[in-house]
C-alpha atoms as a PDB file:
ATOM      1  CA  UNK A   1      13.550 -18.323  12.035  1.00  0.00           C
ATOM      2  CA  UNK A   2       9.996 -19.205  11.041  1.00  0.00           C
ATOM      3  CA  UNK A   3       9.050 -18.106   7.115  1.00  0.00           C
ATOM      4  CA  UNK A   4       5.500 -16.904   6.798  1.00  0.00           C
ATOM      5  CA  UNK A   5       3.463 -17.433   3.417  1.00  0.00           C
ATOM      6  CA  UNK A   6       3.594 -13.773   1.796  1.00  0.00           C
ATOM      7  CA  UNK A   7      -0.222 -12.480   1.405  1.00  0.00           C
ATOM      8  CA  UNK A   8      -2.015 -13.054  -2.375  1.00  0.00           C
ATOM      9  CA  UNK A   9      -1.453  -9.344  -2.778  1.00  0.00           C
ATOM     10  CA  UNK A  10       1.864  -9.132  -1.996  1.00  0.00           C
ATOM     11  CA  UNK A  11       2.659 -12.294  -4.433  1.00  0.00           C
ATOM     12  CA  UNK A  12       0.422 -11.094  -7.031  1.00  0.00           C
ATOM     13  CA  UNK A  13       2.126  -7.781  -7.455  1.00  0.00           C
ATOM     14  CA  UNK A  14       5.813  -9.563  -7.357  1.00  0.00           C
ATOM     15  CA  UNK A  15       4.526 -11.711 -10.016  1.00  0.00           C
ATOM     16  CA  UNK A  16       3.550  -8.708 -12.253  1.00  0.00           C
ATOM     17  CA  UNK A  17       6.964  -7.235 -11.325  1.00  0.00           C
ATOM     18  CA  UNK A  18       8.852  -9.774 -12.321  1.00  0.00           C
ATOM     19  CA  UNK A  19       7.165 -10.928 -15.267  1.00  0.00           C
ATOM     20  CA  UNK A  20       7.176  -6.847 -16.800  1.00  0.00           C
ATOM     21  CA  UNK A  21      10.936  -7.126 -16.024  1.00  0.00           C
ATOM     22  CA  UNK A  22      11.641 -10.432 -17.897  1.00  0.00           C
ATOM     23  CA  UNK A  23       9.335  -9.027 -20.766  1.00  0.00           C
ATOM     24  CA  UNK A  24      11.428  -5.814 -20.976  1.00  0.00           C
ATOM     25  CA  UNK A  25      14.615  -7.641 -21.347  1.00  0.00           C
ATOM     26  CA  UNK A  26      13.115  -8.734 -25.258  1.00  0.00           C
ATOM     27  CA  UNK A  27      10.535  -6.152 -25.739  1.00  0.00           C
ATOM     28  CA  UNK A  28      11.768  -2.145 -25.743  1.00  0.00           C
ATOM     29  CA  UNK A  29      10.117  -0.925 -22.909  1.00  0.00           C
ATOM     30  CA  UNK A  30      11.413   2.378 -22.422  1.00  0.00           C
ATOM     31  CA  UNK A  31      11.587   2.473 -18.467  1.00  0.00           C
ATOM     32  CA  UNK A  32      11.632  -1.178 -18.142  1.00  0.00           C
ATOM     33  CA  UNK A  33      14.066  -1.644 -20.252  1.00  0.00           C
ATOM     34  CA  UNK A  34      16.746   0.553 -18.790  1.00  0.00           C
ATOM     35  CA  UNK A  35      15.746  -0.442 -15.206  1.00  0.00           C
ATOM     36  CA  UNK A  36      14.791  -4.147 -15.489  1.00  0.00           C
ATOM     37  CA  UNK A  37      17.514  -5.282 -13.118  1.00  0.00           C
ATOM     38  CA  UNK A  38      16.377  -3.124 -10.181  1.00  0.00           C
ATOM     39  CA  UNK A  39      12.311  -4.078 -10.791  1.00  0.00           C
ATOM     40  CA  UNK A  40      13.204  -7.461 -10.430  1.00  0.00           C
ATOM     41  CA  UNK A  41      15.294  -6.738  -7.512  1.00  0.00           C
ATOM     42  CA  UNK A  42      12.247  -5.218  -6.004  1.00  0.00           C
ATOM     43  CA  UNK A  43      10.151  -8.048  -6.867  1.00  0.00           C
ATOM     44  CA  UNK A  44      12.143  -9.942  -5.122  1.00  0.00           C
ATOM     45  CA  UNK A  45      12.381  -8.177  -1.791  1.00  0.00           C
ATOM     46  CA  UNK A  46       8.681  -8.063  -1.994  1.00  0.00           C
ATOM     47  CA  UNK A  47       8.638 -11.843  -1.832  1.00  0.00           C
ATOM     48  CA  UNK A  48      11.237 -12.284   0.996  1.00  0.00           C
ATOM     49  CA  UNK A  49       9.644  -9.112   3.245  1.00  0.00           C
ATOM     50  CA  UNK A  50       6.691 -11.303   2.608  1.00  0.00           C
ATOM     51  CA  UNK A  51       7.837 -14.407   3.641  1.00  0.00           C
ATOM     52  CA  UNK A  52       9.786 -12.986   6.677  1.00  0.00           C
ATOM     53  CA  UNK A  53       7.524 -10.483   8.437  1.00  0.00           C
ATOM     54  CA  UNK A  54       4.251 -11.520   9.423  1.00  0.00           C
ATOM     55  CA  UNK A  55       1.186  -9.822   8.124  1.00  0.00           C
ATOM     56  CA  UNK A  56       3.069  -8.243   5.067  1.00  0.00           C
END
């Protein structure tokens, strides 16, 4: 299996994800907060669709 470099975008936005997830866990976010597990989850899936599938 050959791993692709995910786009700027795609990195940028997983970035954002991840850091609004981490901030939520100290920091009462109201929807973060309650869902931070699953947004991080998502920022990661972002990163490995990404890395796997060419062009994403």
């Amino acid at each position: 299996m050959r791993l692709n470099a995910p786009k700027k975008i795609v990195w940028l936005i997983s970035l954002i994800l991840a850091v609004v997830s981490i901030l939520g866990r100290f920091v009462l976010i109201p929807f973060v907060t309650v869902y931070g597990f699953w947004i991080i989850c998502v920022a990661w899936l972002l990163l490995f669709l990404g890395s796997w599938l060419k062009g994403f």
